[in-house]
C-alpha atoms as a PDB file:
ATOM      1  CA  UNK A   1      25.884  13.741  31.791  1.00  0.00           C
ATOM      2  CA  UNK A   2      22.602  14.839  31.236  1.00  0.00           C
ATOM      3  CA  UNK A   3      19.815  12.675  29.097  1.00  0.00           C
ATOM      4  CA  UNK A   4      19.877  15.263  25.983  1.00  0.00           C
ATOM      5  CA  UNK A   5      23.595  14.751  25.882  1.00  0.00           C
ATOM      6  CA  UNK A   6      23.265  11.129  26.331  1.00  0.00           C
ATOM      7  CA  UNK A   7      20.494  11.036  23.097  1.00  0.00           C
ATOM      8  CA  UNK A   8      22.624  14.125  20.636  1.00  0.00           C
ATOM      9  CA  UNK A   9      25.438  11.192  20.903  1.00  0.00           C
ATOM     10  CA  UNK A  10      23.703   8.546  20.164  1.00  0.00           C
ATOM     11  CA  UNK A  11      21.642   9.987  17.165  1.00  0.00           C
ATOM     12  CA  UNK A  12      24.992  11.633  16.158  1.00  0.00           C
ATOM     13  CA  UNK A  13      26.493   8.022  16.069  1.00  0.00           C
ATOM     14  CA  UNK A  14      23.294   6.618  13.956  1.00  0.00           C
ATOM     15  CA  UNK A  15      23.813   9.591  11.555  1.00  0.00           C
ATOM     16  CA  UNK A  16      27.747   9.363  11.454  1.00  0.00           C
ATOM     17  CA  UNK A  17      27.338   5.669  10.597  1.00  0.00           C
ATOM     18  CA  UNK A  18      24.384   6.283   8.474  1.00  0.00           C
ATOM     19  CA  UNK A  19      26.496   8.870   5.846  1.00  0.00           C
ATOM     20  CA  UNK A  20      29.338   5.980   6.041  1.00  0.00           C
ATOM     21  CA  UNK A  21      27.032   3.537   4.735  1.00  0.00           C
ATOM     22  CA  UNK A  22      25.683   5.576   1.499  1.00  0.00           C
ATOM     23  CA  UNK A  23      28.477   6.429   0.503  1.00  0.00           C
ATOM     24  CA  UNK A  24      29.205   3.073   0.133  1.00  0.00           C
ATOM     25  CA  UNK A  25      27.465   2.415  -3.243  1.00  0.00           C
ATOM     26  CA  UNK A  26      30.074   4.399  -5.390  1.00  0.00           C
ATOM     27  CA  UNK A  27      32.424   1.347  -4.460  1.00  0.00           C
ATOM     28  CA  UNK A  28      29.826  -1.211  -6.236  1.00  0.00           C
ATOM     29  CA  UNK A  29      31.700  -1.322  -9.971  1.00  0.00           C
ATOM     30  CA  UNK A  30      32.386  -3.736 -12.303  1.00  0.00           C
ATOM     31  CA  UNK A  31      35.068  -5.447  -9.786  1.00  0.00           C
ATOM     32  CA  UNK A  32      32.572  -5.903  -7.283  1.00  0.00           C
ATOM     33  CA  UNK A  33      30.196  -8.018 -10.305  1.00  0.00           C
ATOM     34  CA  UNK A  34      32.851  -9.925 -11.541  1.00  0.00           C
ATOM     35  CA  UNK A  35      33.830 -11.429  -7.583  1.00  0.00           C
ATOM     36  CA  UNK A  36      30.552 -12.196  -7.263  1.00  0.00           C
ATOM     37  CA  UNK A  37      30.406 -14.428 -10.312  1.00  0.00           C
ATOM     38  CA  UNK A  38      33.194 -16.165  -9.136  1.00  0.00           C
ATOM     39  CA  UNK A  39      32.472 -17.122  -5.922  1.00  0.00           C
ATOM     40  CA  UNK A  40      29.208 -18.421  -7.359  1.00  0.00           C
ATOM     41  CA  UNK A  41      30.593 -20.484  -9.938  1.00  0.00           C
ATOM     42  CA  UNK A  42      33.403 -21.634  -7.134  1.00  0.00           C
ATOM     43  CA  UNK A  43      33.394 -25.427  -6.304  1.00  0.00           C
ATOM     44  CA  UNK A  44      34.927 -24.949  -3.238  1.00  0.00           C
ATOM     45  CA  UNK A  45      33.817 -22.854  -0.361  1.00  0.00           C
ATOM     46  CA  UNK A  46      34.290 -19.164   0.423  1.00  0.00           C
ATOM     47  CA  UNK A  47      37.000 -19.043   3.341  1.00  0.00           C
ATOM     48  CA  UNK A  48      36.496 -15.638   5.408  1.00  0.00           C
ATOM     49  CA  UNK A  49      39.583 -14.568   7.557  1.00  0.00           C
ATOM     50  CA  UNK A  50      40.154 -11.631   9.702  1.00  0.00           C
ATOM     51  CA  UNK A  51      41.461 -10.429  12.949  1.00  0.00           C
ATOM     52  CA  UNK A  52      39.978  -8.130  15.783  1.00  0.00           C
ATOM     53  CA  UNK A  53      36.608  -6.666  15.137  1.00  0.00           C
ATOM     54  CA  UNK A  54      37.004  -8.041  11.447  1.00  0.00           C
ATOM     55  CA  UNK A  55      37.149 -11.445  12.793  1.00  0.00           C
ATOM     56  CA  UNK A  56      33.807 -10.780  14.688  1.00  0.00           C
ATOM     57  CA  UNK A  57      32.059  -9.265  11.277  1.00  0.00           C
ATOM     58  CA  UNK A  58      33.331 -12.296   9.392  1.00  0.00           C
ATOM     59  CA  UNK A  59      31.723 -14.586  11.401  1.00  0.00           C
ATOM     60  CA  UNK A  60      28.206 -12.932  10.820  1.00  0.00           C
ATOM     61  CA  UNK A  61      29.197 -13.407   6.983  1.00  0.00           C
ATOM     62  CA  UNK A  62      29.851 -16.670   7.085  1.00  0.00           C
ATOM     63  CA  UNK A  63      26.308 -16.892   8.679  1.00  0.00           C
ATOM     64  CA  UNK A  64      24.676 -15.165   6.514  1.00  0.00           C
ATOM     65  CA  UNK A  65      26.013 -16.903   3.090  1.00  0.00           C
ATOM     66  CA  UNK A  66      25.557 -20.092   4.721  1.00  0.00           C
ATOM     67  CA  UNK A  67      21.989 -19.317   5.936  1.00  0.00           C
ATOM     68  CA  UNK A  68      21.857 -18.296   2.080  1.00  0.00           C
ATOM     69  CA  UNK A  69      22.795 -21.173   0.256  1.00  0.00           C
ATOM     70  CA  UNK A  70      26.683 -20.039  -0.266  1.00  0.00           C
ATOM     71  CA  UNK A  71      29.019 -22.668   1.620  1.00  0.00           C
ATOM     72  CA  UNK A  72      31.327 -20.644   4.173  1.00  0.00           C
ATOM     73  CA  UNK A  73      33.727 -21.071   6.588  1.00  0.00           C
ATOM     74  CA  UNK A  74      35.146 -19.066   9.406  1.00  0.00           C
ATOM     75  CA  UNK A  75      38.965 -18.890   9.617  1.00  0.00           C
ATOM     76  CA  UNK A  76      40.693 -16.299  12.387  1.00  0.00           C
ATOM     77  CA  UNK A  77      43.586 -14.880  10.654  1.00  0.00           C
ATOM     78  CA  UNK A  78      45.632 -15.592  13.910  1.00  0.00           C
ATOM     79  CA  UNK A  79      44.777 -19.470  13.966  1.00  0.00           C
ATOM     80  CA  UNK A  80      45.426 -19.435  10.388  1.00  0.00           C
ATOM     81  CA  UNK A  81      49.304 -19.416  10.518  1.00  0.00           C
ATOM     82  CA  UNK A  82      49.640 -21.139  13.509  1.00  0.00           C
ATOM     83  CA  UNK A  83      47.799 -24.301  12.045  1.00  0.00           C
ATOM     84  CA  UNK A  84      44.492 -23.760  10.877  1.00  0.00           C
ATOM     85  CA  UNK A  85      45.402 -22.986   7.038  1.00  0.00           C
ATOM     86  CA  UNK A  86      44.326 -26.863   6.563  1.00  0.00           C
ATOM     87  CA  UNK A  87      40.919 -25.410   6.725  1.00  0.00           C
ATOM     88  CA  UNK A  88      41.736 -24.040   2.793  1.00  0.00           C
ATOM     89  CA  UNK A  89      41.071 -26.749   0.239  1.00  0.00           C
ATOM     90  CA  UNK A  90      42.336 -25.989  -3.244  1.00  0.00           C
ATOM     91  CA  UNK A  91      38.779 -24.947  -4.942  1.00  0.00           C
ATOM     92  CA  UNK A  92      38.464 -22.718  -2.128  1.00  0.00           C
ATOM     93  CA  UNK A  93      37.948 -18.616  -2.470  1.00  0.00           C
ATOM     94  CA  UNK A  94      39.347 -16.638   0.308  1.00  0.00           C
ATOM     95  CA  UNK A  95      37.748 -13.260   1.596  1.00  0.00           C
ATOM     96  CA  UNK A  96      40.108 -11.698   3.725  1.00  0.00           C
ATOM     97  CA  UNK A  97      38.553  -8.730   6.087  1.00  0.00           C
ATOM     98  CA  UNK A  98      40.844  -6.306   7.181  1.00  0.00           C
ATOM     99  CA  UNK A  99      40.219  -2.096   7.693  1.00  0.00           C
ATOM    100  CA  UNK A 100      44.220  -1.181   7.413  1.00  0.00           C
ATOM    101  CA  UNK A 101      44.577  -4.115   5.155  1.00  0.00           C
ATOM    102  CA  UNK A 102      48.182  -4.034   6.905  1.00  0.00           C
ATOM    103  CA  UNK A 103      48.140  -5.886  10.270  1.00  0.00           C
ATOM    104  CA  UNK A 104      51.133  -8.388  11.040  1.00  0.00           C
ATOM    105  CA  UNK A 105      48.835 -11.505  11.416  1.00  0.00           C
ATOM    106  CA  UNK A 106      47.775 -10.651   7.479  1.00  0.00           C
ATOM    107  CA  UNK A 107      50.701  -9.626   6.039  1.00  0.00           C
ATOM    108  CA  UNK A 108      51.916 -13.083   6.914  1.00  0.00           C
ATOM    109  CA  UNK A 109      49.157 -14.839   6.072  1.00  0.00           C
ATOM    110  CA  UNK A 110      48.795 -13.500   2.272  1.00  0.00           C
ATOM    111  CA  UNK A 111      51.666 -15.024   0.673  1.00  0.00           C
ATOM    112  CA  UNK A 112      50.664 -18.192   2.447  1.00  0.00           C
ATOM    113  CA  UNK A 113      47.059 -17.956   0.584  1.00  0.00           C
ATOM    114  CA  UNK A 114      48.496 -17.053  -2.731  1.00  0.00           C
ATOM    115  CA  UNK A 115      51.118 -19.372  -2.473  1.00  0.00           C
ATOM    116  CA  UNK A 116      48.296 -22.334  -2.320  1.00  0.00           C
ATOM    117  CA  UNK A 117      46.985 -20.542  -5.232  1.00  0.00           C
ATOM    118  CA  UNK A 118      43.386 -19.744  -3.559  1.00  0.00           C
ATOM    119  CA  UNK A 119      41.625 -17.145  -5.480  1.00  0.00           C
ATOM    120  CA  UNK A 120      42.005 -14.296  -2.781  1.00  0.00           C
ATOM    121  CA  UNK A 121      39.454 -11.167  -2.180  1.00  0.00           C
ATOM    122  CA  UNK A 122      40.348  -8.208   0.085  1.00  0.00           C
ATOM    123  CA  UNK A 123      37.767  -6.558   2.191  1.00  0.00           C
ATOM    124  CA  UNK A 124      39.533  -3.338   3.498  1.00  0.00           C
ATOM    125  CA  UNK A 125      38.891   0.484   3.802  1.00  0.00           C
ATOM    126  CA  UNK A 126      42.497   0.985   2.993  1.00  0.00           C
ATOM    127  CA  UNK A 127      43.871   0.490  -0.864  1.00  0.00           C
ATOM    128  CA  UNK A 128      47.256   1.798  -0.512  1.00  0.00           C
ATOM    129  CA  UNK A 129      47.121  -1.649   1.313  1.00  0.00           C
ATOM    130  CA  UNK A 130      49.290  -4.899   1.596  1.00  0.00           C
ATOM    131  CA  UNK A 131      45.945  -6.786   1.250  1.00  0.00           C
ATOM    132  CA  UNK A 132      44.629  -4.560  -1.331  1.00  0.00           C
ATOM    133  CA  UNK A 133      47.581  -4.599  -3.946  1.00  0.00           C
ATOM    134  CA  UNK A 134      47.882  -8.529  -3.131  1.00  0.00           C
ATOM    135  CA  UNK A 135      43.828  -9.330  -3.470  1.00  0.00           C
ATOM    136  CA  UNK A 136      42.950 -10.503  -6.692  1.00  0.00           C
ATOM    137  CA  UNK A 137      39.638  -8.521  -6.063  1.00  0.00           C
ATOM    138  CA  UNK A 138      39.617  -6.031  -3.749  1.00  0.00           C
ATOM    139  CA  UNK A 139      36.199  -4.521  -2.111  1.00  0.00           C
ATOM    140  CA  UNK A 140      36.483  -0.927  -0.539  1.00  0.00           C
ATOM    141  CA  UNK A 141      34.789  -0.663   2.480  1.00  0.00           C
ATOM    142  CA  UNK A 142      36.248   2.711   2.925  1.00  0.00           C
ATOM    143  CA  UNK A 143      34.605   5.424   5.468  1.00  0.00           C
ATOM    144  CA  UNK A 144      35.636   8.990   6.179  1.00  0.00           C
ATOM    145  CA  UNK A 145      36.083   8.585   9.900  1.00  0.00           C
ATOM    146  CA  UNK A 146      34.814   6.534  12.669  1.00  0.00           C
ATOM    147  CA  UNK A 147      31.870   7.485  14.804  1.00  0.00           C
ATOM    148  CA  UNK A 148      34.405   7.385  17.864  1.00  0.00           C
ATOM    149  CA  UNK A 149      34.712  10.850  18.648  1.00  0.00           C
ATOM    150  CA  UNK A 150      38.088  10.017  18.732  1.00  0.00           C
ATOM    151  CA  UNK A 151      38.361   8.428  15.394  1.00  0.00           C
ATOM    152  CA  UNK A 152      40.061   5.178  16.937  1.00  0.00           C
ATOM    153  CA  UNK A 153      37.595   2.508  18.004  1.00  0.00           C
ATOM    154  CA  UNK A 154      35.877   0.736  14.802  1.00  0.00           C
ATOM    155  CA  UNK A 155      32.489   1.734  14.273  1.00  0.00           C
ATOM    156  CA  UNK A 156      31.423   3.091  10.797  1.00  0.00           C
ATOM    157  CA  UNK A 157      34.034   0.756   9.723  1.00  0.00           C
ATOM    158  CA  UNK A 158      33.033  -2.619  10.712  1.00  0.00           C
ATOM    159  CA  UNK A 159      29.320  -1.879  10.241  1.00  0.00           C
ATOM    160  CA  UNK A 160      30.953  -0.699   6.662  1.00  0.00           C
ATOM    161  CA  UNK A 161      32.454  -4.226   6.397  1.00  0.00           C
ATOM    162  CA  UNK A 162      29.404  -5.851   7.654  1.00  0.00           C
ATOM    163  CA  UNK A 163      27.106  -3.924   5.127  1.00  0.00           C
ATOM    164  CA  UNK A 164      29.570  -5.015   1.898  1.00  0.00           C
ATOM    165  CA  UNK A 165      29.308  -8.606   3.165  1.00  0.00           C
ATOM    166  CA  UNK A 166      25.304  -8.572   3.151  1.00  0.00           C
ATOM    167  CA  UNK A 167      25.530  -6.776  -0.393  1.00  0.00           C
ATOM    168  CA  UNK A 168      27.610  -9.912  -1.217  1.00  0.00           C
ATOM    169  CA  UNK A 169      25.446 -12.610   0.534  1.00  0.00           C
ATOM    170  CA  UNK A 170      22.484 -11.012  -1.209  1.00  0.00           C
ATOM    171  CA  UNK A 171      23.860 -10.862  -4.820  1.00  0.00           C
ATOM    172  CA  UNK A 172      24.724 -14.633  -4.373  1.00  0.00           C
ATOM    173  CA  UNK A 173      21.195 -15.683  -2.863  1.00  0.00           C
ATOM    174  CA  UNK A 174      19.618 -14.338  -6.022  1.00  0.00           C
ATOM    175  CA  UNK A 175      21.757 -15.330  -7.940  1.00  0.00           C
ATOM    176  CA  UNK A 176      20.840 -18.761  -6.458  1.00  0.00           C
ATOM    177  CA  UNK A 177      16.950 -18.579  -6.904  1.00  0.00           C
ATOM    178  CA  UNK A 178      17.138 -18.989  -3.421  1.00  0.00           C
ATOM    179  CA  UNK A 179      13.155 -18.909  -1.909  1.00  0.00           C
ATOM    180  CA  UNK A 180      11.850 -19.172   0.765  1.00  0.00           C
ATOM    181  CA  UNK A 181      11.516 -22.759   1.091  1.00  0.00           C
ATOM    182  CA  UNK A 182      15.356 -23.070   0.675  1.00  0.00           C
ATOM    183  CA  UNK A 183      15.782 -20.639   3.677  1.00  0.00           C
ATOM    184  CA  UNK A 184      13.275 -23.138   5.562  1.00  0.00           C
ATOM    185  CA  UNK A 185      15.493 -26.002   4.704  1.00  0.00           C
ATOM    186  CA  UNK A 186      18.404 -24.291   6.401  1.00  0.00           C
ATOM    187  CA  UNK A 187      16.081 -22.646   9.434  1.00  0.00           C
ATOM    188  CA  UNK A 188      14.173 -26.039  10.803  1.00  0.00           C
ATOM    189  CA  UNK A 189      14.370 -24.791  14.007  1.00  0.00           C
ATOM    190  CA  UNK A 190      13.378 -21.380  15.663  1.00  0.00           C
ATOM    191  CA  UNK A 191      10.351 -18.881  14.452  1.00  0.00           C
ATOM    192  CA  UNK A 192      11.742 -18.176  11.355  1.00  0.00           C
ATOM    193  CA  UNK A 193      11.824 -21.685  10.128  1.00  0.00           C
ATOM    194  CA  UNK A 194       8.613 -22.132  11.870  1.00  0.00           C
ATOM    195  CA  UNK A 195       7.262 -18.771  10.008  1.00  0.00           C
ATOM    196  CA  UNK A 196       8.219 -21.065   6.750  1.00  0.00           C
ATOM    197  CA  UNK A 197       7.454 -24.256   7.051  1.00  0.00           C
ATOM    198  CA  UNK A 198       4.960 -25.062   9.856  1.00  0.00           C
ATOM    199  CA  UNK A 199       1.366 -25.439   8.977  1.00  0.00           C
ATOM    200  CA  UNK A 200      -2.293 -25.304   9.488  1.00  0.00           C
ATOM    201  CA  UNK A 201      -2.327 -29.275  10.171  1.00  0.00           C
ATOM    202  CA  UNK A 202       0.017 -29.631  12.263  1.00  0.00           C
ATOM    203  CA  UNK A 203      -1.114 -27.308  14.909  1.00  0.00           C
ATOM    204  CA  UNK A 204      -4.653 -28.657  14.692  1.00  0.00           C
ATOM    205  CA  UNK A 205      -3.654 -32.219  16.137  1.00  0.00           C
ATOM    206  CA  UNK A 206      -2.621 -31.025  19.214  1.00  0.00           C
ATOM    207  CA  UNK A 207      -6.159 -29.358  19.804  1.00  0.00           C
ATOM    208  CA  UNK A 208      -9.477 -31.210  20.649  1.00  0.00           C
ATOM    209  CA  UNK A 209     -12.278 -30.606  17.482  1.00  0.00           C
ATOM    210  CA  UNK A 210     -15.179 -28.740  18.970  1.00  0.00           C
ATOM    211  CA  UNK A 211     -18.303 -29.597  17.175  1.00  0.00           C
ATOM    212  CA  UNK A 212     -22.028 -29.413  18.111  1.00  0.00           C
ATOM    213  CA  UNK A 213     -25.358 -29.921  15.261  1.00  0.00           C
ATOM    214  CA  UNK A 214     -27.644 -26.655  14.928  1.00  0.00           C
ATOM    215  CA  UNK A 215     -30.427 -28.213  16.685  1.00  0.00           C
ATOM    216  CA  UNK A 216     -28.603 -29.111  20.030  1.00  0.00           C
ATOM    217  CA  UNK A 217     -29.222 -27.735  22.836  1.00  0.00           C
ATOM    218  CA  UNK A 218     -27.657 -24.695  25.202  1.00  0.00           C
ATOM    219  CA  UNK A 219     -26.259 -27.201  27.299  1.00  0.00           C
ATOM    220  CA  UNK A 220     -25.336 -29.318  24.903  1.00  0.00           C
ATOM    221  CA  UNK A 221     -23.194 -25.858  23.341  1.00  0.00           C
ATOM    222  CA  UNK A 222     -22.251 -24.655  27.239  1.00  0.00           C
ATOM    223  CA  UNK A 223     -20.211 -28.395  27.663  1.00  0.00           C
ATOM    224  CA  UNK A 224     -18.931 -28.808  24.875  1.00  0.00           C
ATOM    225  CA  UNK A 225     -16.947 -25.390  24.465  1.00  0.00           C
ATOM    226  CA  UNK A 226     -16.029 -25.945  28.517  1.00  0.00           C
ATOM    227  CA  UNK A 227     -14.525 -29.198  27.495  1.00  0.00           C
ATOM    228  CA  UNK A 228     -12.263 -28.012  24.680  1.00  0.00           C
ATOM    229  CA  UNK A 229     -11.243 -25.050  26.581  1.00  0.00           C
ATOM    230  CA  UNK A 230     -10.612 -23.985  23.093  1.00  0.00           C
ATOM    231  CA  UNK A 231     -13.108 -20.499  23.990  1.00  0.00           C
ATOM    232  CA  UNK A 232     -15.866 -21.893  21.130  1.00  0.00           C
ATOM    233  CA  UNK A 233     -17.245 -24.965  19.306  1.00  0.00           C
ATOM    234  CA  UNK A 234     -18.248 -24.832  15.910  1.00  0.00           C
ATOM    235  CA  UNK A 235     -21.685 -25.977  14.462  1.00  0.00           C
ATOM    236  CA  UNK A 236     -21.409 -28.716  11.888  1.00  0.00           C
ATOM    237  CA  UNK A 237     -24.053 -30.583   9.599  1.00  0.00           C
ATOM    238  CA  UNK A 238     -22.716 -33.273   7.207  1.00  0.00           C
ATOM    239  CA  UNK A 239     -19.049 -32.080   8.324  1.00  0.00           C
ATOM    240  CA  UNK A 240     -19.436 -28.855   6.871  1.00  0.00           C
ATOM    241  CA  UNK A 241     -19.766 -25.522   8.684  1.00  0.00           C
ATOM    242  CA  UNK A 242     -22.726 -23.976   9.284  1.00  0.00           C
ATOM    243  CA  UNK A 243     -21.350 -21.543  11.716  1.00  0.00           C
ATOM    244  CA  UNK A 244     -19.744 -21.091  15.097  1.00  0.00           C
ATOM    245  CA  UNK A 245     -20.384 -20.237  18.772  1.00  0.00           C
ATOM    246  CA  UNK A 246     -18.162 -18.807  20.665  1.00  0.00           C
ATOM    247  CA  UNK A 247     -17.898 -17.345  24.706  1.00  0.00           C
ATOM    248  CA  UNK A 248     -18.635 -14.308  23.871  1.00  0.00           C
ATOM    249  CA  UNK A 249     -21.706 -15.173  21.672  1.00  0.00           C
ATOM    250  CA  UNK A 250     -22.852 -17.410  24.833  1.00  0.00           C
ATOM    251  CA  UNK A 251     -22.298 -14.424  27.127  1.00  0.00           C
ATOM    252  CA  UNK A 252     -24.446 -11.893  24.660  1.00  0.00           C
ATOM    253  CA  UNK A 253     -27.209 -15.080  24.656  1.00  0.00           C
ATOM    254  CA  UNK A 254     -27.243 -14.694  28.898  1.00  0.00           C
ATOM    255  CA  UNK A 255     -27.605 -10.879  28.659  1.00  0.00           C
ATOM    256  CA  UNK A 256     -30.504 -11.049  26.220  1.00  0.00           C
ATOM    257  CA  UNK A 257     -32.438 -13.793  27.431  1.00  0.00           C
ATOM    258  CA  UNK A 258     -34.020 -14.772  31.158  1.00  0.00           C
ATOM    259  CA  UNK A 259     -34.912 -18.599  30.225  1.00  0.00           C
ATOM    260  CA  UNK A 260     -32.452 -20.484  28.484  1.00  0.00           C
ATOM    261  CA  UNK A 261     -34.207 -23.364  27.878  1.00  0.00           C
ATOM    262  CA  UNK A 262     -35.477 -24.283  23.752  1.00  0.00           C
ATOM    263  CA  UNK A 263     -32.656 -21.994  22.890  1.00  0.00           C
ATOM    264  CA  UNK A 264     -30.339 -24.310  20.134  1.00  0.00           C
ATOM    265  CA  UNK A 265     -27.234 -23.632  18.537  1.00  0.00           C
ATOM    266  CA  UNK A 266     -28.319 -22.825  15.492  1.00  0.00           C
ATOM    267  CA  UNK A 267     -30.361 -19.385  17.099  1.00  0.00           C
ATOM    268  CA  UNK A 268     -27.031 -18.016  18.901  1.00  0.00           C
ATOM    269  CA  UNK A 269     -24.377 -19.148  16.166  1.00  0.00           C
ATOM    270  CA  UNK A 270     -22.145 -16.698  14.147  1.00  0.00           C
ATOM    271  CA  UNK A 271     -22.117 -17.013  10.373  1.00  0.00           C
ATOM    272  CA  UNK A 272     -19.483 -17.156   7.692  1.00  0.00           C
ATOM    273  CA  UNK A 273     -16.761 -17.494  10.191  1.00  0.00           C
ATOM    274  CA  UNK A 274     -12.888 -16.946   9.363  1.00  0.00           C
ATOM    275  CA  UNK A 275     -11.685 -20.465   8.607  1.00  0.00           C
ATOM    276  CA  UNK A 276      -8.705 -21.800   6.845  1.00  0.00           C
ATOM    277  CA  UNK A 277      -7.153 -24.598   4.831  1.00  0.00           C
ATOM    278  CA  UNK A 278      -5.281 -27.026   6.338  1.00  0.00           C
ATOM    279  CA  UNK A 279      -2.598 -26.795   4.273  1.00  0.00           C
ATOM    280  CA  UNK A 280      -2.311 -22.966   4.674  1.00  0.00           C
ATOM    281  CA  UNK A 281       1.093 -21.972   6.873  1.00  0.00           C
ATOM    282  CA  UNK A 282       0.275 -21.194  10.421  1.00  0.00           C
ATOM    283  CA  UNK A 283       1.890 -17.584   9.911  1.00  0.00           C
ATOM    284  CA  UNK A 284      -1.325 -17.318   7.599  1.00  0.00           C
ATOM    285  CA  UNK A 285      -3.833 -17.978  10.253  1.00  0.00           C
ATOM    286  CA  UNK A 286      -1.988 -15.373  12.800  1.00  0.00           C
ATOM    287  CA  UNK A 287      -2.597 -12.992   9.994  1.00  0.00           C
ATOM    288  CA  UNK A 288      -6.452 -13.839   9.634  1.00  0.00           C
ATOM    289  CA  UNK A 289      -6.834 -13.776  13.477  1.00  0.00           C
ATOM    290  CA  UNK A 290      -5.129 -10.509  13.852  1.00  0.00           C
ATOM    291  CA  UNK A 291      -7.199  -8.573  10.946  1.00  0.00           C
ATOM    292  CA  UNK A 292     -10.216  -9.801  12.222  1.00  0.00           C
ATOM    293  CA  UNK A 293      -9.195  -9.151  16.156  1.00  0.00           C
ATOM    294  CA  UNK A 294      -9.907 -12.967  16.714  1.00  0.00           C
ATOM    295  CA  UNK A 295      -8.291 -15.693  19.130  1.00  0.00           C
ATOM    296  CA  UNK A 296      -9.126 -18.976  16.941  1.00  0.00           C
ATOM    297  CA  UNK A 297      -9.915 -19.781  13.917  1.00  0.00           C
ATOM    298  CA  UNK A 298     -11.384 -23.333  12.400  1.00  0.00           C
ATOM    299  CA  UNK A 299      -9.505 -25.425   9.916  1.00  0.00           C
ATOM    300  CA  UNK A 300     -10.936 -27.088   6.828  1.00  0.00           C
ATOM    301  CA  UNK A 301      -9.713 -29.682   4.229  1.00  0.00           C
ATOM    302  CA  UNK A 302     -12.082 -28.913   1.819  1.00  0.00           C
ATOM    303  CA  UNK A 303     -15.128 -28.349   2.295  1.00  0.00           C
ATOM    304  CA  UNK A 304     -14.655 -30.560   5.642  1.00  0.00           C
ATOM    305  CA  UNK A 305     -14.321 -29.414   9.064  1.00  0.00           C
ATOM    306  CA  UNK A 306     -11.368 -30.923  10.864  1.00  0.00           C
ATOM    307  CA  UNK A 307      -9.913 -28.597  13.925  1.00  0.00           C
ATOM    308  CA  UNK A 308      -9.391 -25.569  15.570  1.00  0.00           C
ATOM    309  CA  UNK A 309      -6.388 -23.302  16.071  1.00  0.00           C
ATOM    310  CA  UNK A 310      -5.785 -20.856  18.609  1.00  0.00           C
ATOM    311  CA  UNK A 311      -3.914 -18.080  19.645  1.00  0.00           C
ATOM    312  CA  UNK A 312      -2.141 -19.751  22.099  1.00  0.00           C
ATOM    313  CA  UNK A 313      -1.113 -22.025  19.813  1.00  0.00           C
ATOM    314  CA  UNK A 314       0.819 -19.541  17.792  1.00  0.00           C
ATOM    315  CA  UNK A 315       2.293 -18.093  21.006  1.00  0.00           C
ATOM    316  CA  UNK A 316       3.313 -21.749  22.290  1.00  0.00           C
ATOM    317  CA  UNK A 317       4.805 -22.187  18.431  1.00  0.00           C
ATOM    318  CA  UNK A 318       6.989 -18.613  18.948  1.00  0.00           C
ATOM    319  CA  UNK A 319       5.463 -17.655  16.050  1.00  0.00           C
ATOM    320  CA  UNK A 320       4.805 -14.209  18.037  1.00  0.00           C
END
């Protein structure tokens, strides 16, 4: 096949899918509202069941609402009636994700569900449905055809089912108030949680502190930026920054000057450089370094000098 044929399918698949998905929004109605409010005033958890591919899209729900703040638990509709309906505690909600809404596996399990007297939602593109007419919410997912050119193997379908479920998880995280900090509770590991919580201070203690006075000397400068390995040293009076000196402000100092000697730090230093709070996020000094096409930045409390973070820091932190 040749490459333009290889692309025209795969940007007819993005655009198939793509008309799918906005015509999705006509199915947002007054149903769709009042679900919502009841899974979030639910006491129990939201159970979500499927089979096939809709088992595979309800497992990325239930990690988004939990990553969310909405309590969720994976149950494959197969498992389900062959032992795993224990999972369903009475206050539970179940979501049940199914595109014919008529598969053997949850046609069985229904009455089971109802029968418990769970609260039951249907996620389907089909409401002529077993699942539909049995849900006591239903949420189309409907789409006019798959972007299989054959119209068989679930595409604009599940990524129909997948985009209803992040509608959901999204109505119920603001609903929630949930910030940022609440998504760093639930991240702790990883860059995102990282991107949240991690801080100015507690990159800076893994770093040596770089200082020299303005009157030292050249030497003085030279050793004590070779020692940190840090790439620059700042200049400090009374713990406060006067400045800083970096490698390539020692390199410009060599091409200018023959005799090095009498030169002192406070002749070769950079002013006003980019510094930072210590309580700032790390994120925050990535963002300073990359504006100002930097590799480190010094940390303050205050007024006070106290460290040094660089680049390589962020990279070791996968903040990158």
């Amino acid at each position: 096949m040749e490459i333009q044929n290889i692309k025209n399918i795969a940007m007819d698949t993005i655009r198939n899918e793509a008309e799918a998905i906005s015509e999705l929004e006509k199915y947002i109605d007054d149903n769709f509202a009042k679900l919502v409010q009841e899974i979030y005033h639910c006491k129990g958890r939201l159970i979500v069941t499927g089979i096939g591919k809709s088992a595979n899209i309800a497992q990325k729900i239930v990690a988004t609402l939990n990553s969310t703040g909405t309590p969720s638990i994976f149950m494959h509709a197969a498992d389900a009636i062959h032992g795993d309906l224990g999972i369903i505690l009475k206050d539970d909600i179940v979501l049940c994700i199914s595109k014919s809404g008529n598969t053997p596996e949850i046609t069985v399990l229904i009455p089971l569900i109802k029968m418990s007297g769970n609260r039951l939602i249907g996620l389907t593109g089909n409401m002529d449905s077993f699942l539909a007419k049995q849900a006591d919410y239903v949420i189309n997912s409907s789409v006019p055809k798959e972007a299989c050119p054959n119209n068989l193997a679930p595409t604009s379908s599940t990524t129909a089912q997948l985009v209803m479920g992040d509608a959901l998880a999204v109505c119920l995280l603001e609903m929630r108030g949930f910030t940022s900090s609440d998504f760093a509770k639930f991240h702790p590991g990883g860059s995102l949680g990282k991107k949240l919580y991690l801080r100015c201070s507690d990159l800076i203690i893994n770093n040596e502190k770089p200082s020299v006075v303005p009157n030292d000397d050249i030497k003085t400068v030279i050793i004590e930026i070779s020692q940190s390995r840090l790439g620059l040293t700042a200049v400090v009076e009374n713990d406060k920054i006067e400045g800083i000196i970096t490698d390539g402000d020692l390199r410009r100092m060599m091409q200018k000057n023959e005799n090095f000697e009498g030169i002192k730090a406070s002749e070769i230093m950079s002013l006003n450089p980019k510094t930072i709070q210590s309580t700032e996020l790390a994120i925050r000094a990535l963002e300073i370094m990359r504006t100002n096409s930097i590799t480190g930045i010094l940390v303050c409390e205050g007024d006070k000098y106290v460290g040094v973070i660089h680049l390589h820091d962020i990279l070791k932190e996968g903040l990158i």
